[in-house]
C-alpha atoms as a PDB file:
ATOM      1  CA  UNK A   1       4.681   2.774  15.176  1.00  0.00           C
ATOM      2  CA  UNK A   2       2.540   0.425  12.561  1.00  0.00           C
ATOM      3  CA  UNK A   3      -0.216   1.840  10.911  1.00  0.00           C
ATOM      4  CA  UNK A   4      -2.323  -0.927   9.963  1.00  0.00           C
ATOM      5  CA  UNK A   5      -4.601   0.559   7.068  1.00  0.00           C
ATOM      6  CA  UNK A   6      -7.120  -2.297   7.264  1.00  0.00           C
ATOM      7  CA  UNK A   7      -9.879  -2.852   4.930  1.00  0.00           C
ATOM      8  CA  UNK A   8     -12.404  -0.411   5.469  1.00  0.00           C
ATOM      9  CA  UNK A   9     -10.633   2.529   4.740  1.00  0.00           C
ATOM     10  CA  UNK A  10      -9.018   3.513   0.649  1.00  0.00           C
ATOM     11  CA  UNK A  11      -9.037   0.113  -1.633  1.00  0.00           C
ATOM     12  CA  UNK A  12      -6.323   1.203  -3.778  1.00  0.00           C
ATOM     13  CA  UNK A  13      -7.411  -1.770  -6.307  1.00  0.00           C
ATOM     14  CA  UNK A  14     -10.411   0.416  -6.181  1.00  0.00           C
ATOM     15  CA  UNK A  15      -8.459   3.479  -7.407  1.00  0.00           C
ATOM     16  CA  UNK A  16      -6.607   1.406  -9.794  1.00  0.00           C
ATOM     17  CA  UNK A  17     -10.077   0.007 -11.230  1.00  0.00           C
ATOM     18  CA  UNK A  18     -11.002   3.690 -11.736  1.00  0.00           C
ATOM     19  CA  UNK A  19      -7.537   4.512 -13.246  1.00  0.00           C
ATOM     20  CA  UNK A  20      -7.605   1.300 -15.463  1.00  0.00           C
ATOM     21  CA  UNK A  21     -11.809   2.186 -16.783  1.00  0.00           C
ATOM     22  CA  UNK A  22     -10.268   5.788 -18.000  1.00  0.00           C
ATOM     23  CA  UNK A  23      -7.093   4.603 -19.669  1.00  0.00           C
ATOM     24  CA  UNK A  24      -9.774   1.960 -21.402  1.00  0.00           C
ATOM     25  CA  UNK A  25      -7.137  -1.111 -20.368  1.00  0.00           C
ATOM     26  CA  UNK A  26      -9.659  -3.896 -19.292  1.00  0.00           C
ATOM     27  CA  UNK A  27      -7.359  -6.289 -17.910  1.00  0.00           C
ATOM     28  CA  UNK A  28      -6.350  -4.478 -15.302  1.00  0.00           C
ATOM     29  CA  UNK A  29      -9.572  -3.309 -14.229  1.00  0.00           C
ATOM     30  CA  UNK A  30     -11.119  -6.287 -14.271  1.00  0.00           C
ATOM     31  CA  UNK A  31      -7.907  -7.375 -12.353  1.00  0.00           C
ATOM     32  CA  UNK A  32      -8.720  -4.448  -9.759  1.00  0.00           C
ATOM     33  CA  UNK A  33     -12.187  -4.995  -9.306  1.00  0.00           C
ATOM     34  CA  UNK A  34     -11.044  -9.014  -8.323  1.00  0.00           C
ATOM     35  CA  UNK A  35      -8.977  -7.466  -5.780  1.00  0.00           C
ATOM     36  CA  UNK A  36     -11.678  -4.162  -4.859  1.00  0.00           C
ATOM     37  CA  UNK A  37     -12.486  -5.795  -1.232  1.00  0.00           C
ATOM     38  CA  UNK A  38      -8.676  -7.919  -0.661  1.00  0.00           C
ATOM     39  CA  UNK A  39      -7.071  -7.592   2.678  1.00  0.00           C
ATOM     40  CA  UNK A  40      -7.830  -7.774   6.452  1.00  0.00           C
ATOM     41  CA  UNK A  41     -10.274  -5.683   8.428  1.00  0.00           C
ATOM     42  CA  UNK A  42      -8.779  -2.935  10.556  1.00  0.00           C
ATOM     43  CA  UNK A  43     -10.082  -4.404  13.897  1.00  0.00           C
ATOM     44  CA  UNK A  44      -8.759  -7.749  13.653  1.00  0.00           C
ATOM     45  CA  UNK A  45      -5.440  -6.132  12.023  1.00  0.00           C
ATOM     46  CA  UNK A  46      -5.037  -4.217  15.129  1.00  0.00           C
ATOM     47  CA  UNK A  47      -5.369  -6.916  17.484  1.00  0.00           C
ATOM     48  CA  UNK A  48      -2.907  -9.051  15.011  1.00  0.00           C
ATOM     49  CA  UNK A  49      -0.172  -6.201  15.414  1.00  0.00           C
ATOM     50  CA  UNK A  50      -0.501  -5.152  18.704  1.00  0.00           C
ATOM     51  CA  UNK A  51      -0.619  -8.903  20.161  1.00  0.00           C
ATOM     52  CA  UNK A  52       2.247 -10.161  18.323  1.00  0.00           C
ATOM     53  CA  UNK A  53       5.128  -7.106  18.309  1.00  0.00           C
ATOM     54  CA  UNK A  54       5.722  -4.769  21.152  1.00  0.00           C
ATOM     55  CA  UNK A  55       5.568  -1.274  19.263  1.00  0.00           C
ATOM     56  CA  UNK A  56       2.631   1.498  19.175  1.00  0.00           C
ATOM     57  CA  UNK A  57      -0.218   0.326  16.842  1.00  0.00           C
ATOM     58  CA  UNK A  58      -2.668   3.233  14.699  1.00  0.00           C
ATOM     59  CA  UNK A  59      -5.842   1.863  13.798  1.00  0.00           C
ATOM     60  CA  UNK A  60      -6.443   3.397  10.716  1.00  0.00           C
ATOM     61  CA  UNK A  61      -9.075   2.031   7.261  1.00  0.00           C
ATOM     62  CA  UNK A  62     -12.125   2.885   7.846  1.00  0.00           C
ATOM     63  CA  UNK A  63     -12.395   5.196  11.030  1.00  0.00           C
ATOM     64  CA  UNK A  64     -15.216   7.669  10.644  1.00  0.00           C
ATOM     65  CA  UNK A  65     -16.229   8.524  14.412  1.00  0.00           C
ATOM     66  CA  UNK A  66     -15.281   8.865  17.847  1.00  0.00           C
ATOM     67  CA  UNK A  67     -17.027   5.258  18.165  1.00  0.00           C
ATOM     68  CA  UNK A  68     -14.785   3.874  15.647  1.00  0.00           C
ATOM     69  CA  UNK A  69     -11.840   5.706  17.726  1.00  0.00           C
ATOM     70  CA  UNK A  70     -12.322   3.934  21.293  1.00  0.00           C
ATOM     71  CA  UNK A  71     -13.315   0.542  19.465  1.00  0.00           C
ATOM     72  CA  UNK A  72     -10.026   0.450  18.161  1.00  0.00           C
ATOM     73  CA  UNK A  73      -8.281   1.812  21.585  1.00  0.00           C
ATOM     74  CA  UNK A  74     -10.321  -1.328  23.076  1.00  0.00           C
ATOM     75  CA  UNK A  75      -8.764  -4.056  20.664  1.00  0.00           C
ATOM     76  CA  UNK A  76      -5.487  -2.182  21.513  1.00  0.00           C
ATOM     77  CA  UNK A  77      -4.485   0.594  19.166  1.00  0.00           C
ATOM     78  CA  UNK A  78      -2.364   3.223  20.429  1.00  0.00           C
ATOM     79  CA  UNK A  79      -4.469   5.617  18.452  1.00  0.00           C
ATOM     80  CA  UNK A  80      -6.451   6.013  15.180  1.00  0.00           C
ATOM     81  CA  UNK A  81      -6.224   8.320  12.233  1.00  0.00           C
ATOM     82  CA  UNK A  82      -9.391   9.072   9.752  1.00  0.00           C
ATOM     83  CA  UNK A  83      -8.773  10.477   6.291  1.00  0.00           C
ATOM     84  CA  UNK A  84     -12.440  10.541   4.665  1.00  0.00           C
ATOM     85  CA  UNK A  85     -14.377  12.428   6.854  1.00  0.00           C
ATOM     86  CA  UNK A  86     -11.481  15.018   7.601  1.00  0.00           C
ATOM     87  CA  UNK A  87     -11.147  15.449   3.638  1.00  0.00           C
ATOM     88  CA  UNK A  88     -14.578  15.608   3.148  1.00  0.00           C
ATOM     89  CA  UNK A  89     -14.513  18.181   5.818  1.00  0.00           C
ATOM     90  CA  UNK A  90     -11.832  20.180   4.855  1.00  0.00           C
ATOM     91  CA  UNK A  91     -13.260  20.677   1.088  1.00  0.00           C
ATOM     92  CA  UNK A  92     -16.024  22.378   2.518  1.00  0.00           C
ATOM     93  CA  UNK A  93     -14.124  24.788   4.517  1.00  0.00           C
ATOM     94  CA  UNK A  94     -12.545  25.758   8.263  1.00  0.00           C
ATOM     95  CA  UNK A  95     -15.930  25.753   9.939  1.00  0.00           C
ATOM     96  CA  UNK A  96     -16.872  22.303   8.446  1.00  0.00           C
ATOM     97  CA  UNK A  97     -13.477  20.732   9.897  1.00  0.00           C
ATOM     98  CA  UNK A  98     -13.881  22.303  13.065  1.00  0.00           C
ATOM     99  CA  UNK A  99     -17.344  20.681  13.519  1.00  0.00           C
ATOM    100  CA  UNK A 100     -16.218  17.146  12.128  1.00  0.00           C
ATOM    101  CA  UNK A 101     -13.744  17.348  14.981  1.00  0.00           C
ATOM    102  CA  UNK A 102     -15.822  18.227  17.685  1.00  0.00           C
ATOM    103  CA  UNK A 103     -18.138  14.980  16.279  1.00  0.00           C
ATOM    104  CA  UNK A 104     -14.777  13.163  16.263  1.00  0.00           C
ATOM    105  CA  UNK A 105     -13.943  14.191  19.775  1.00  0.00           C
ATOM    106  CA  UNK A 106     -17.686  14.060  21.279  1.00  0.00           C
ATOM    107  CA  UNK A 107     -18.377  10.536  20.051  1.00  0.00           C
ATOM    108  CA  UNK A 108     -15.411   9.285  22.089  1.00  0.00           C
ATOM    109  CA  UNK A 109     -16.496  11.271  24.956  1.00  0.00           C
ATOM    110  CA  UNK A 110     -19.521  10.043  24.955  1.00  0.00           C
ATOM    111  CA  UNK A 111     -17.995   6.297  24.513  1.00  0.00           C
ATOM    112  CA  UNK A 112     -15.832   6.731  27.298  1.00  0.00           C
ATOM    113  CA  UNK A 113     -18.556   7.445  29.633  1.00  0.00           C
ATOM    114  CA  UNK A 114     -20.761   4.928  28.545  1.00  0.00           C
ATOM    115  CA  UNK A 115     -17.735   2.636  29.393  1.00  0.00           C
ATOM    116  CA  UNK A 116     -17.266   4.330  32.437  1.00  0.00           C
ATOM    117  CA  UNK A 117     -13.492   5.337  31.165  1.00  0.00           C
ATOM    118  CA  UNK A 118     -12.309   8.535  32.591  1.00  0.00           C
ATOM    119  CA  UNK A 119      -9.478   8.637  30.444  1.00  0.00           C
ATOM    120  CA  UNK A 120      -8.281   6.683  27.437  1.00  0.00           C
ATOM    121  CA  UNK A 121      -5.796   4.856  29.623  1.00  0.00           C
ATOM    122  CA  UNK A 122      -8.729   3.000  31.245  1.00  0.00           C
ATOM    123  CA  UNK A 123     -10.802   3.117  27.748  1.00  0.00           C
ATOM    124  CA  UNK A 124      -7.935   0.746  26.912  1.00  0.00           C
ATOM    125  CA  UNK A 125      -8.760  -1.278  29.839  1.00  0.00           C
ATOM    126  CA  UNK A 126     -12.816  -1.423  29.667  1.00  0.00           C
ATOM    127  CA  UNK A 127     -13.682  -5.254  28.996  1.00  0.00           C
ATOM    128  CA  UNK A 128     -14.905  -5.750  25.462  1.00  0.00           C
ATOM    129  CA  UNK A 129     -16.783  -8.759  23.873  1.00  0.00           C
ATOM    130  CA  UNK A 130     -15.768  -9.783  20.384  1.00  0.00           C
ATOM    131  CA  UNK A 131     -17.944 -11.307  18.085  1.00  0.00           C
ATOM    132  CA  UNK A 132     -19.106 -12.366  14.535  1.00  0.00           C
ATOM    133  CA  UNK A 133     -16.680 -12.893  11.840  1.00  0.00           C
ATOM    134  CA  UNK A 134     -13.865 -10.797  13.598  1.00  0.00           C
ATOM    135  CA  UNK A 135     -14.481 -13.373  16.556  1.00  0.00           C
ATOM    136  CA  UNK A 136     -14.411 -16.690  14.469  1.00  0.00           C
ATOM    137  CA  UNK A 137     -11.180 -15.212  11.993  1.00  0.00           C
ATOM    138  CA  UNK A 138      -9.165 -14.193  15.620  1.00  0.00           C
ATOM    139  CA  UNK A 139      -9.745 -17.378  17.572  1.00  0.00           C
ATOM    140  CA  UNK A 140      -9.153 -19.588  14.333  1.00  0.00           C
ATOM    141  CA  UNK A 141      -5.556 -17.558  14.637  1.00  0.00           C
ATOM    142  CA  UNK A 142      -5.404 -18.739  18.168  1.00  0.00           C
ATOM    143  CA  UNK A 143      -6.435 -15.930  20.331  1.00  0.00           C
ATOM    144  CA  UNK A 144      -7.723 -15.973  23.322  1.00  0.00           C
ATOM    145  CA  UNK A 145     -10.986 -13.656  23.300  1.00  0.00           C
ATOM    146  CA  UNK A 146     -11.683 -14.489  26.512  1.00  0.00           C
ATOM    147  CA  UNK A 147      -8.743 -12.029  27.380  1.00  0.00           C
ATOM    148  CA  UNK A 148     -10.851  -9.010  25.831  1.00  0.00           C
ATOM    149  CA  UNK A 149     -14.026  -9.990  27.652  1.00  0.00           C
ATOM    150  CA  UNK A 150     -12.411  -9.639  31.475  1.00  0.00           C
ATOM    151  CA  UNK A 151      -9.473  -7.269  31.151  1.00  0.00           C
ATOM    152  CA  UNK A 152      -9.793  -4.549  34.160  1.00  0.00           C
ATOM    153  CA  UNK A 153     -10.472  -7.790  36.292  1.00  0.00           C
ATOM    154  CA  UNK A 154      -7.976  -8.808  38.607  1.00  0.00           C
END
């Protein structure tokens, strides 16, 4: 599997700003904070990988809900992984974990039946439109959004 890690998620230049402002070494955090927002978004990261090579994609950078979870199953993940909100979680204790999973798990519920999925396997089939910068970045690489917009049609 790839995990993509799109922007969104940890910017380690933002952790190395941090690091660099308590050793006192401007350069390199002026050098991190350059770099703070560098890299590709995790949606159009996940249609880049999982268009292009034949192996399971996680959609991961920036995943905080189930939304977030069947938005990247659309666009072809194989599944997503969060860090934040299960650390943030998980400081505060068992109970607090428990309930940021059941939010997890309820907000993709509730996206698959918007969708009218019954399962993942035809979340991954609901027709999506893409648009806005992901849109103009994906078809200036040459895909076809079109694809997106009437999959589940035969």
């Amino acid at each position: 599997a790839i995990d993509v890690s799109g922007v969104g998620g940890t910017s380690f230049a933002a952790v190395e700003y941090y690091r660099a402002k308590k050793r006192k070494n401007n350069f390199q955090r002026v050098l991190s904070d350059v770099f703070w927002d560098w890299g590709i978004p995790t949606a159009i990261s996940v249609v880049e990988v999982s268009q292009t090579v034949n192996v399971p994609v996680i959609a991961s950078g920036g995943i905080r809900d189930g939304v977030d979870v069947a938005k990247a199953l659309t666009l072809g993940a194989s599944l997503a992984s969060l860090s934040q909100p299960a650390l943030q979680a998980a400081i505060k204790g068992l109970k607090e974990t428990e309930n940021m999973l059941s939010f997890i798990m309820d907000g993709l519920k509730n996206a698959m039946f918007l969708t009218g999925a019954e399962s993942v396997k035809q979340l991954r089939k609901v027709p999506i439109v893409i648009t806005g910068k992901t849109a103009e970045w994906l078809k200036l690489r040459g895909f076809n959004l079109e694809n997106y917009a009437r999959k589940g049609r035969n």
